[in-house]
PDB file of N, CA and C in Angstrom:
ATOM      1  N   UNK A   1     105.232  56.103  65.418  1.00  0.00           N
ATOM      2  CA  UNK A   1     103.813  55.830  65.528  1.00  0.00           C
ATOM      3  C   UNK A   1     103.057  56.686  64.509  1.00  0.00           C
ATOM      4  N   UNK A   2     102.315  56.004  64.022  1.00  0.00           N
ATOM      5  CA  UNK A   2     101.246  56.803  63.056  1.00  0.00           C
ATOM      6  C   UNK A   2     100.367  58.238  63.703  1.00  0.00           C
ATOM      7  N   UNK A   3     100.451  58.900  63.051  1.00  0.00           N
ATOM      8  CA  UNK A   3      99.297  60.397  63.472  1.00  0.00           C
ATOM      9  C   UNK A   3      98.354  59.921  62.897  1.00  0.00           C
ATOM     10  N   UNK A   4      97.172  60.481  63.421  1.00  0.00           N
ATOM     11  CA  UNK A   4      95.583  60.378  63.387  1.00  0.00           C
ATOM     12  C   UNK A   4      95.164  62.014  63.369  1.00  0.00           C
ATOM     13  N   UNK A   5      94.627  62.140  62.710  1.00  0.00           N
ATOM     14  CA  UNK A   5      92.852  64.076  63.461  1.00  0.00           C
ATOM     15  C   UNK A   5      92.009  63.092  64.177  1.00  0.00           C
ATOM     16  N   UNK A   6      91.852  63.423  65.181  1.00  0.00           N
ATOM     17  CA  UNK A   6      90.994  62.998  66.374  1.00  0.00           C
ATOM     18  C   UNK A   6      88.907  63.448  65.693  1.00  0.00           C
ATOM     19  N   UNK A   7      88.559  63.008  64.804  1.00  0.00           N
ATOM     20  CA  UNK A   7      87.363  63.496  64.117  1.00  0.00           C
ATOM     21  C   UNK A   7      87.714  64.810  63.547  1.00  0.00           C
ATOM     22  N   UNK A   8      86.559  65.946  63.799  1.00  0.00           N
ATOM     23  CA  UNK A   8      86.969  66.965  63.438  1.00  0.00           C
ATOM     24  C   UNK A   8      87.091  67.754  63.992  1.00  0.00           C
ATOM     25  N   UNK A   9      88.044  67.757  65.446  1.00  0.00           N
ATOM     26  CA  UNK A   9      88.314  68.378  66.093  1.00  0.00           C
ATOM     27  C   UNK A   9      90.060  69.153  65.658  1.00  0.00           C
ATOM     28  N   UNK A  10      90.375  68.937  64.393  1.00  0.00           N
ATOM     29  CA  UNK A  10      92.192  69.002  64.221  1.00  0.00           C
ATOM     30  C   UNK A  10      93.084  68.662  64.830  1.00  0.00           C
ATOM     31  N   UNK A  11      92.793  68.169  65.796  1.00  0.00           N
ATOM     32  CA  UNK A  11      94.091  67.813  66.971  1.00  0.00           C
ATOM     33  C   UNK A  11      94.713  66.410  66.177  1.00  0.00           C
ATOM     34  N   UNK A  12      95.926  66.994  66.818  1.00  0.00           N
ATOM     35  CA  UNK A  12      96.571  65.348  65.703  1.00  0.00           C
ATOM     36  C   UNK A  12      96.788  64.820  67.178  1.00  0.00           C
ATOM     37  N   UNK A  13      97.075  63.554  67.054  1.00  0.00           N
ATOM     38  CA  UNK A  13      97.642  62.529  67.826  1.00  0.00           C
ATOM     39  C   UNK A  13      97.874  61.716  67.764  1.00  0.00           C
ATOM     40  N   UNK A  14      98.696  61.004  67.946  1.00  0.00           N
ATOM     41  CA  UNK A  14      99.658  59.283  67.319  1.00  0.00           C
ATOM     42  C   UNK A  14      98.395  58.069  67.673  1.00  0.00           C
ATOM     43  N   UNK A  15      98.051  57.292  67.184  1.00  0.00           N
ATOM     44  CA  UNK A  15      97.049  56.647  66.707  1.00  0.00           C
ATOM     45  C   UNK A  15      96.585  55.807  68.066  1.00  0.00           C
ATOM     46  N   UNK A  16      97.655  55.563  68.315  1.00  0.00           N
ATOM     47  CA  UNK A  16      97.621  54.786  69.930  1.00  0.00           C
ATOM     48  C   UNK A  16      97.328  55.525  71.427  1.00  0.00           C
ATOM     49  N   UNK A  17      96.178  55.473  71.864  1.00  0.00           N
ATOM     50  CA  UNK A  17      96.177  56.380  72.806  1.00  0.00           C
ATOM     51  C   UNK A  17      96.090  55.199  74.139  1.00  0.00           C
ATOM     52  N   UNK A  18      95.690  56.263  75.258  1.00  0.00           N
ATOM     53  CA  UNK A  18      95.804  55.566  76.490  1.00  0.00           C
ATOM     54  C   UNK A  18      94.182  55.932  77.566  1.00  0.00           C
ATOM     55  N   UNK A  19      93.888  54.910  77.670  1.00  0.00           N
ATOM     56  CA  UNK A  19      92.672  54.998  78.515  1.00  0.00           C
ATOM     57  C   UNK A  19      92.579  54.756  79.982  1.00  0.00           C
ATOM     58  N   UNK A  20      92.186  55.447  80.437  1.00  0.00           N
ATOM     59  CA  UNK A  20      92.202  55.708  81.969  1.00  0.00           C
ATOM     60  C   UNK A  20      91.602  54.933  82.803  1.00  0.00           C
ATOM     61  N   UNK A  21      90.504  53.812  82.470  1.00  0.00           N
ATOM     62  CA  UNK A  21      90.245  52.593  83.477  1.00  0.00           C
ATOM     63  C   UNK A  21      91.020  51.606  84.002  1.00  0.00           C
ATOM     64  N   UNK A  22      91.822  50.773  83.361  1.00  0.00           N
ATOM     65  CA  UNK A  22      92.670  50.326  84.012  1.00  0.00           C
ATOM     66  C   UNK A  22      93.396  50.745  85.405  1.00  0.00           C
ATOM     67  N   UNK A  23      94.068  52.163  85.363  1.00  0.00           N
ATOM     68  CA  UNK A  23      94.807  52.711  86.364  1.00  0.00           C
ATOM     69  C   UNK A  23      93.885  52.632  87.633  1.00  0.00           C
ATOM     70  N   UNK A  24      92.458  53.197  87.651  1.00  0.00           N
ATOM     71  CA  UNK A  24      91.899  53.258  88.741  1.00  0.00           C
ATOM     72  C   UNK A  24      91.848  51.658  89.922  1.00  0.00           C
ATOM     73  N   UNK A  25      92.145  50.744  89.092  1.00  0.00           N
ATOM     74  CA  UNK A  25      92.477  49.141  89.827  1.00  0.00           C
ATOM     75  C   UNK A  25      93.846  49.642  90.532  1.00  0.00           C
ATOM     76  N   UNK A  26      94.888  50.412  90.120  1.00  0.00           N
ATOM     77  CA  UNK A  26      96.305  49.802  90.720  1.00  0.00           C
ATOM     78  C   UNK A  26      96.409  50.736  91.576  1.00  0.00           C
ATOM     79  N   UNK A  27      97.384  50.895  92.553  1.00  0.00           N
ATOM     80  CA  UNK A  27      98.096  51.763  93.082  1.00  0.00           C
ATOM     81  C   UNK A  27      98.555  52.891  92.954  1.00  0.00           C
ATOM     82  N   UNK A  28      98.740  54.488  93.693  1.00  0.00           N
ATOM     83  CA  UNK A  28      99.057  55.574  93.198  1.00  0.00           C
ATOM     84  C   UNK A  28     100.294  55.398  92.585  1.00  0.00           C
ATOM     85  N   UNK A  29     101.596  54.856  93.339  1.00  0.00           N
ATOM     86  CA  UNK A  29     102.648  54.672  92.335  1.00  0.00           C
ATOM     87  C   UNK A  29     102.472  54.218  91.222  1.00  0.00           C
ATOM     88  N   UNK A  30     102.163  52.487  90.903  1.00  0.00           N
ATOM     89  CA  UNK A  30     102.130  51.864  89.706  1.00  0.00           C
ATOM     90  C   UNK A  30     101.267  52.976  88.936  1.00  0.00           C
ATOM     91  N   UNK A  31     100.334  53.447  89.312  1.00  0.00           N
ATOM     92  CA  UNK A  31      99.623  54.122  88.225  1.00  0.00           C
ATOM     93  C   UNK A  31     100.314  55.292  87.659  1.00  0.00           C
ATOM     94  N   UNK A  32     100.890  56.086  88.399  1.00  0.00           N
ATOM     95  CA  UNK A  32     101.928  57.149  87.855  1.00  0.00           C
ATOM     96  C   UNK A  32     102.988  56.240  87.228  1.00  0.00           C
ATOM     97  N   UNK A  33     104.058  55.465  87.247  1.00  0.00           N
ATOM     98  CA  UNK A  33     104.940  55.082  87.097  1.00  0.00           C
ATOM     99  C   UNK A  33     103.885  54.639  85.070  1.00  0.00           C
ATOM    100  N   UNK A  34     102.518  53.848  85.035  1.00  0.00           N
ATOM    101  CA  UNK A  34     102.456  53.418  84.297  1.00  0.00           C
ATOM    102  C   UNK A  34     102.187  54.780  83.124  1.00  0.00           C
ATOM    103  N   UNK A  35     101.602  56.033  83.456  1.00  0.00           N
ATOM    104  CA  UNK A  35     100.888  56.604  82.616  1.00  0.00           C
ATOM    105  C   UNK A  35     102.474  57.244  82.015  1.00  0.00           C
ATOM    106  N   UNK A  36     103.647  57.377  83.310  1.00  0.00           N
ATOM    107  CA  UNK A  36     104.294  58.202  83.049  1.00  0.00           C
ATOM    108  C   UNK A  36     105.260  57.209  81.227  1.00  0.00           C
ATOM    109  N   UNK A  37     105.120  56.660  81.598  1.00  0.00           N
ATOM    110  CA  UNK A  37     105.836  55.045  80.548  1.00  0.00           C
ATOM    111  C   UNK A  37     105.076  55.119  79.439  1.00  0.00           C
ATOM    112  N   UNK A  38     104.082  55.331  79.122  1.00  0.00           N
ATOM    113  CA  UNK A  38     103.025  55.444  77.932  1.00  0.00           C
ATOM    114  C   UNK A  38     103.674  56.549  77.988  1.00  0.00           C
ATOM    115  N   UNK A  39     104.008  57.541  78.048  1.00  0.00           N
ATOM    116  CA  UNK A  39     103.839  58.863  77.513  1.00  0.00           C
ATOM    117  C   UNK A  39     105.386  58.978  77.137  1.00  0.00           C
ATOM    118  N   UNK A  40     106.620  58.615  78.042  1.00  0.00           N
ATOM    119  CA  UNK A  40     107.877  58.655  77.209  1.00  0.00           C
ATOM    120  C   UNK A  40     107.818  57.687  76.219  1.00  0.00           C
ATOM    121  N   UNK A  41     106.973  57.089  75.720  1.00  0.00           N
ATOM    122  CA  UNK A  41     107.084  55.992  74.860  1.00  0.00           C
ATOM    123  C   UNK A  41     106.025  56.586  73.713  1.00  0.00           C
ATOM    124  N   UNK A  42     106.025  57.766  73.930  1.00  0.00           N
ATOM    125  CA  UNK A  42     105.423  58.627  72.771  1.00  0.00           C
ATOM    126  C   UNK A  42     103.714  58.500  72.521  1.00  0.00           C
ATOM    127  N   UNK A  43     102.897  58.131  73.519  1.00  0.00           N
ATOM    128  CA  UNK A  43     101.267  58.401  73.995  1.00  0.00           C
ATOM    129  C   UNK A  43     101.370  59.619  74.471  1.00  0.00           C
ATOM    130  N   UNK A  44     100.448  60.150  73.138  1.00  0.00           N
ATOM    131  CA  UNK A  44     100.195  61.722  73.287  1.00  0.00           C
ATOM    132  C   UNK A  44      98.262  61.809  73.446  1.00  0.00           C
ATOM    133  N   UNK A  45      97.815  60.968  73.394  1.00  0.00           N
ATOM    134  CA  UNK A  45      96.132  61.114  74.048  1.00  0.00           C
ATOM    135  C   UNK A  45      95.817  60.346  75.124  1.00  0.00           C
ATOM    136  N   UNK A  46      95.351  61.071  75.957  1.00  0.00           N
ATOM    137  CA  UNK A  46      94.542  60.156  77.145  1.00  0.00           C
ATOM    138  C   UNK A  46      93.278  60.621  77.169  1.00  0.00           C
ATOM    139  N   UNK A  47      92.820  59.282  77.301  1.00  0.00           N
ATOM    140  CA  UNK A  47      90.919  59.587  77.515  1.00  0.00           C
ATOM    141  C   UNK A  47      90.872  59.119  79.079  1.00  0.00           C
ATOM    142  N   UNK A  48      90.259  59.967  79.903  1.00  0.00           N
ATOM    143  CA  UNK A  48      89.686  59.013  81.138  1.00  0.00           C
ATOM    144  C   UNK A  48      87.944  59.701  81.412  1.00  0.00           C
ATOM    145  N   UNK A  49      87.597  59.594  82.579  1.00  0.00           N
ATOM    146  CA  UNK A  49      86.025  59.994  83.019  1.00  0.00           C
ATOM    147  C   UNK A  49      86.037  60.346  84.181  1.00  0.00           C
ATOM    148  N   UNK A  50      84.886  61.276  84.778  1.00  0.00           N
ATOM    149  CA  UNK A  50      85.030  60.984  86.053  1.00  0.00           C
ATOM    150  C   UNK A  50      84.630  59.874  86.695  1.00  0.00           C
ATOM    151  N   UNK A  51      83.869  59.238  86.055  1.00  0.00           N
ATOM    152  CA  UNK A  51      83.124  57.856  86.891  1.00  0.00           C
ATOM    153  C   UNK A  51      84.464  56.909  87.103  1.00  0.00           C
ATOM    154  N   UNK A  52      85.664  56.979  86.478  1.00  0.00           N
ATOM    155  CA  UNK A  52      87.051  55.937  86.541  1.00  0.00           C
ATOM    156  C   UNK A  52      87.460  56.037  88.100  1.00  0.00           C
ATOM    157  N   UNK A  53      86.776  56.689  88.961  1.00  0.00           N
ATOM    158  CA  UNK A  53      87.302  56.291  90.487  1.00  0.00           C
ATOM    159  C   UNK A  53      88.494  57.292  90.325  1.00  0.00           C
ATOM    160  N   UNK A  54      89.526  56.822  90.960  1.00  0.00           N
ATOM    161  CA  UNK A  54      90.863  57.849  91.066  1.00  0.00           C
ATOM    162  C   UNK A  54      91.840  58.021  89.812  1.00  0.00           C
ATOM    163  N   UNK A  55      91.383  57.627  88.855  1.00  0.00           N
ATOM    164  CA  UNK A  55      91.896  57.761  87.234  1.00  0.00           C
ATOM    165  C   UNK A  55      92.440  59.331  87.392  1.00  0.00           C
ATOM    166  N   UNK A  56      91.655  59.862  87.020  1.00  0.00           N
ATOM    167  CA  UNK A  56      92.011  61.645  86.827  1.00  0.00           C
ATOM    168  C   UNK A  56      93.314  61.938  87.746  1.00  0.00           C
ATOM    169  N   UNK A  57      92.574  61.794  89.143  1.00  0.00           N
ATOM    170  CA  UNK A  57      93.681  62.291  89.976  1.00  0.00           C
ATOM    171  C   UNK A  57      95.251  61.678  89.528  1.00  0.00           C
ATOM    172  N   UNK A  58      95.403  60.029  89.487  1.00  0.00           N
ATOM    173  CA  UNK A  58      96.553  59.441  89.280  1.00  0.00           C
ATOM    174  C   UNK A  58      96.959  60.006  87.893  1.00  0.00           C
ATOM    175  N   UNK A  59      96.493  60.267  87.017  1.00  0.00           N
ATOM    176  CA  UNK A  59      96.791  60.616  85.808  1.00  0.00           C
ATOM    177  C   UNK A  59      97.500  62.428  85.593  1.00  0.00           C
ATOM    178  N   UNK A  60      96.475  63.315  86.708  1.00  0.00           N
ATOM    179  CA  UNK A  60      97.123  64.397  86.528  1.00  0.00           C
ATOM    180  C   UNK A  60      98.479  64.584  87.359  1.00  0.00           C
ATOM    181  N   UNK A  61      98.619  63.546  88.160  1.00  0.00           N
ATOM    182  CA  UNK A  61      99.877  62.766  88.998  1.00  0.00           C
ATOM    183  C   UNK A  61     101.484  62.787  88.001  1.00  0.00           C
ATOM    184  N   UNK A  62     100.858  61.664  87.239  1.00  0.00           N
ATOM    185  CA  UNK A  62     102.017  61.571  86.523  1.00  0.00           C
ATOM    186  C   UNK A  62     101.860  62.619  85.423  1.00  0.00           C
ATOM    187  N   UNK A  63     101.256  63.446  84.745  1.00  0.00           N
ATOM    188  CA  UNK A  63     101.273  64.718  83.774  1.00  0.00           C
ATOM    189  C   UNK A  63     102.667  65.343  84.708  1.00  0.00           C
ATOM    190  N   UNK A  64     102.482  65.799  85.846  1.00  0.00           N
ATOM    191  CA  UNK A  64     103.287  67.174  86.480  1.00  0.00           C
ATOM    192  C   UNK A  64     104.461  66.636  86.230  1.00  0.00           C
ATOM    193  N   UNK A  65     104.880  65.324  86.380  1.00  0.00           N
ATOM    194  CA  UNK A  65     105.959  65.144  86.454  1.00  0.00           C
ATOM    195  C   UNK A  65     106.819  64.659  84.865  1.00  0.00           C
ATOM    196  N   UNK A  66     106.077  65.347  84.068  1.00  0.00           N
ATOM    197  CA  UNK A  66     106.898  65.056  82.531  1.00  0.00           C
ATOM    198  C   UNK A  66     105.991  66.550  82.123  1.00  0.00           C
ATOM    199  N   UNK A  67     107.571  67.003  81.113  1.00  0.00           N
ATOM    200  CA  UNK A  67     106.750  68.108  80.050  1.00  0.00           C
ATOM    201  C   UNK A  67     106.426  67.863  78.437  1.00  0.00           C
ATOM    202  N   UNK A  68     106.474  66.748  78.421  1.00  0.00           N
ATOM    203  CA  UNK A  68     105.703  66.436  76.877  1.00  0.00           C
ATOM    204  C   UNK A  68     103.838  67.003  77.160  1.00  0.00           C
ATOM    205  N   UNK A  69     103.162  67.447  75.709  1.00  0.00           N
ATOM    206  CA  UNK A  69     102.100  67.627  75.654  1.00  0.00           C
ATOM    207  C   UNK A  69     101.531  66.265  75.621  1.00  0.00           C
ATOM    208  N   UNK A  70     100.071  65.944  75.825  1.00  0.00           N
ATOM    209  CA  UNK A  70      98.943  65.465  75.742  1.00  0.00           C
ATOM    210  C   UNK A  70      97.819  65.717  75.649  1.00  0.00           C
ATOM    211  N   UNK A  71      96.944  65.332  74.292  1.00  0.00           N
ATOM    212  CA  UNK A  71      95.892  65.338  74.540  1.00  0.00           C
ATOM    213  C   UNK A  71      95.159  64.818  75.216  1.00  0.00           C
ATOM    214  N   UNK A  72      94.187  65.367  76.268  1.00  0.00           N
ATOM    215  CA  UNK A  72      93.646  64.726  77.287  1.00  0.00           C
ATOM    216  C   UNK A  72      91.809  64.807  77.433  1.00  0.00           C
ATOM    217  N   UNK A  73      91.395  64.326  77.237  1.00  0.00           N
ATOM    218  CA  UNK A  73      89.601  64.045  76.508  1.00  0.00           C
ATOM    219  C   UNK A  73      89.162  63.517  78.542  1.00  0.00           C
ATOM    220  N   UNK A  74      88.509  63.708  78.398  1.00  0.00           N
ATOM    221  CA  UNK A  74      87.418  63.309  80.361  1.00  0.00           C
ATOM    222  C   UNK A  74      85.988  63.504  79.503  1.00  0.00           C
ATOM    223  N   UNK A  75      84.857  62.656  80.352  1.00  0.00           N
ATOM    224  CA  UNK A  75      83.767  62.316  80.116  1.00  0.00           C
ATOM    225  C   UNK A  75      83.212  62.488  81.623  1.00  0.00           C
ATOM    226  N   UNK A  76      81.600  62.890  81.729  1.00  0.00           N
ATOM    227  CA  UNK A  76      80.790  63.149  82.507  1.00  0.00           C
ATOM    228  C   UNK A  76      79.473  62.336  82.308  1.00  0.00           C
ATOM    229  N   UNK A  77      78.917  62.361  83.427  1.00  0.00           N
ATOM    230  CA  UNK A  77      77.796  61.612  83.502  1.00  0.00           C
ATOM    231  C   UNK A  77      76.600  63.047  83.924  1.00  0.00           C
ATOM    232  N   UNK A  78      76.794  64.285  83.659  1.00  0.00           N
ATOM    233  CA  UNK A  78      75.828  65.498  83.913  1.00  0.00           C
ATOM    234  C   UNK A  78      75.689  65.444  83.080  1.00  0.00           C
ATOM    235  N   UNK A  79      73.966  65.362  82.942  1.00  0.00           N
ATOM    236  CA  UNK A  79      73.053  65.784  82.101  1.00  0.00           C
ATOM    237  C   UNK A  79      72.629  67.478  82.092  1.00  0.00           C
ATOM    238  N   UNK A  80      72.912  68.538  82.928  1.00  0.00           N
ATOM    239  CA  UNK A  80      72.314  69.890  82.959  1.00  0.00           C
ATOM    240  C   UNK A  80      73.897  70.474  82.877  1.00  0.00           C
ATOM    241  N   UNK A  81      74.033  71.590  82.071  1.00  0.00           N
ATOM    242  CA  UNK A  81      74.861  72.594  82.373  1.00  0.00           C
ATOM    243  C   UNK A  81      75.381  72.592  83.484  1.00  0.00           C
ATOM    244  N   UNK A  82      74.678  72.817  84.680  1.00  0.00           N
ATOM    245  CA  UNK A  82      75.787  73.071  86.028  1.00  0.00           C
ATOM    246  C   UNK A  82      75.709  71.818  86.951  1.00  0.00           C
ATOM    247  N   UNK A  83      75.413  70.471  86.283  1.00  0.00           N
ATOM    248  CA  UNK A  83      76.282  69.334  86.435  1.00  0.00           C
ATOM    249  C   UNK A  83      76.793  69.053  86.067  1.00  0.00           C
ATOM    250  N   UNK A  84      77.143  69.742  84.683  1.00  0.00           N
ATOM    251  CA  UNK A  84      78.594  69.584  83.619  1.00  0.00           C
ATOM    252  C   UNK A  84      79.389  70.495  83.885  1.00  0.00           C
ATOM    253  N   UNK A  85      78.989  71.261  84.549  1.00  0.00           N
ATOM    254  CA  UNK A  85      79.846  72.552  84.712  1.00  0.00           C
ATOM    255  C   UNK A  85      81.065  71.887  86.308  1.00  0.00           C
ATOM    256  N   UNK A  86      79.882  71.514  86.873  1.00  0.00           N
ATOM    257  CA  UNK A  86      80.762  70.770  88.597  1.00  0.00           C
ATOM    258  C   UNK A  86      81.875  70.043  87.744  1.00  0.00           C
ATOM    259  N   UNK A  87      81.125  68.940  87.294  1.00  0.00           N
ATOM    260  CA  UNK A  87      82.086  67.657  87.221  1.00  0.00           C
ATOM    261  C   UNK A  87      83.600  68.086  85.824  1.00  0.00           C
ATOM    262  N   UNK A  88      83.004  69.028  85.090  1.00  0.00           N
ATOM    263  CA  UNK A  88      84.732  69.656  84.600  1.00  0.00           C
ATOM    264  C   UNK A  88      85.345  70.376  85.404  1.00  0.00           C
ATOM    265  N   UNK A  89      84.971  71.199  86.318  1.00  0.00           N
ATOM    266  CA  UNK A  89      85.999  71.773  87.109  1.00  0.00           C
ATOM    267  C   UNK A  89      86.878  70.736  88.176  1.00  0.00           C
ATOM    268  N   UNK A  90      85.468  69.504  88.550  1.00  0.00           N
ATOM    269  CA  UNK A  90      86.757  68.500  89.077  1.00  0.00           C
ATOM    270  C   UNK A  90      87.764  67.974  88.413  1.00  0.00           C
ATOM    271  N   UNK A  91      87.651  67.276  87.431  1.00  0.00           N
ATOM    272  CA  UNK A  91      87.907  67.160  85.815  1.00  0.00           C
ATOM    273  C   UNK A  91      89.510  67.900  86.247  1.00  0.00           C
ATOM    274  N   UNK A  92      89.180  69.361  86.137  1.00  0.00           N
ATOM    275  CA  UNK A  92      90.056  70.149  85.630  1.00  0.00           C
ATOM    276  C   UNK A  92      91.257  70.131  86.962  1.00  0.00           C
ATOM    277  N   UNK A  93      90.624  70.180  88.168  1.00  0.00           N
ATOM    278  CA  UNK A  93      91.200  70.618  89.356  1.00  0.00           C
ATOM    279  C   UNK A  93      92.460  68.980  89.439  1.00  0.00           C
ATOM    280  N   UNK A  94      91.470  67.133  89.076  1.00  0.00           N
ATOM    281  CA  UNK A  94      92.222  66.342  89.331  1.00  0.00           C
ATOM    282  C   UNK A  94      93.388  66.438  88.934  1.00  0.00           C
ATOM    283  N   UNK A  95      93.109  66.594  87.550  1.00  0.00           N
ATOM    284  CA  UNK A  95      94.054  66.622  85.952  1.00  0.00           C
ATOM    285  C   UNK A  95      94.997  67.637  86.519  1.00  0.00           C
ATOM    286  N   UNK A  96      95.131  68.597  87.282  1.00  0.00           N
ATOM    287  CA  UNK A  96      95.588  69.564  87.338  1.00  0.00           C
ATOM    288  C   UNK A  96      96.063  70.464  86.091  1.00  0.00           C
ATOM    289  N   UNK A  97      95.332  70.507  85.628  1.00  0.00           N
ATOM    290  CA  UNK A  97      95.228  71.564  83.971  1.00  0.00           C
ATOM    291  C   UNK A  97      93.773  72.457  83.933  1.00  0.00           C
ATOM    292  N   UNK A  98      94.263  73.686  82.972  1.00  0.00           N
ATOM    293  CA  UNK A  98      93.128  74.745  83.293  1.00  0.00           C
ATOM    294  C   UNK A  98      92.361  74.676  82.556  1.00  0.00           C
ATOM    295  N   UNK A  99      92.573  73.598  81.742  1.00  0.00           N
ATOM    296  CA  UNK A  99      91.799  73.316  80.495  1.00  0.00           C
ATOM    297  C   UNK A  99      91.559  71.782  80.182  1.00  0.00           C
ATOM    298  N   UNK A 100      90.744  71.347  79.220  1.00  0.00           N
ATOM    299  CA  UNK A 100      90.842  69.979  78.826  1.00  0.00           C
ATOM    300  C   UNK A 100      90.564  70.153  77.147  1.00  0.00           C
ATOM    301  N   UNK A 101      91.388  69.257  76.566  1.00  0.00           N
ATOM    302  CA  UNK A 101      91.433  69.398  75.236  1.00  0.00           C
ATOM    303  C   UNK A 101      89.657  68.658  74.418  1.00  0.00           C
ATOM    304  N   UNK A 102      89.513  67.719  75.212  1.00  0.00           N
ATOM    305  CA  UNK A 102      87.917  67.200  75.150  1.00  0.00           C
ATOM    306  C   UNK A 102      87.276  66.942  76.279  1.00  0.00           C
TER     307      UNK A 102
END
């Protein structure tokens, strides 16, 4: 798969990424089973939001259970600092990561 720089943030990542709406339609399995399949198949970015319903959670689901990296980007709908501040720590807590790359 082709590498991409994600703007100008330096992060490389293979050109094809994976977006997190879909999953919130299916099932906790299918949705782990699917993110986990994108990612041995070499999807190294995921974008999801919190507004995606149970996206995050299913997504930081299937992360635990593989150790390849990903870049992983989440979006908010807070407009003030400490409604951006809430909704990344959920962000952070679904994903189960202490960080988010965007």
């Amino acid at each position: 798969m082709k590498r991409i720089v994600l703007g100008k943030t330096g992060l490389q990542v293979n050109r094809l990424g994976f977006g997190g709406i879909p999953i919130m339609r299916v099932d906790e399995k299918q949705a782990v089973e699917t993110v986990l399949h994108a990612v041995e198949k070499g999807i190294d970015f995921i974008d999801t939001s919190r507004v995606y319903a149970t996206s995050e959670r299913k997504i930081g689901m299937a992360l635990r259970q593989t150790d390849r990296r990903v870049v992983l980007a989440s979006k908010s709908k807070g407009r003030t600092s400490d409604e951006l501040r809430v909704e990344l720590e959920t962000s952070m807590r679904e994903l189960q990561r202490d960080y988010l790359d965007l």
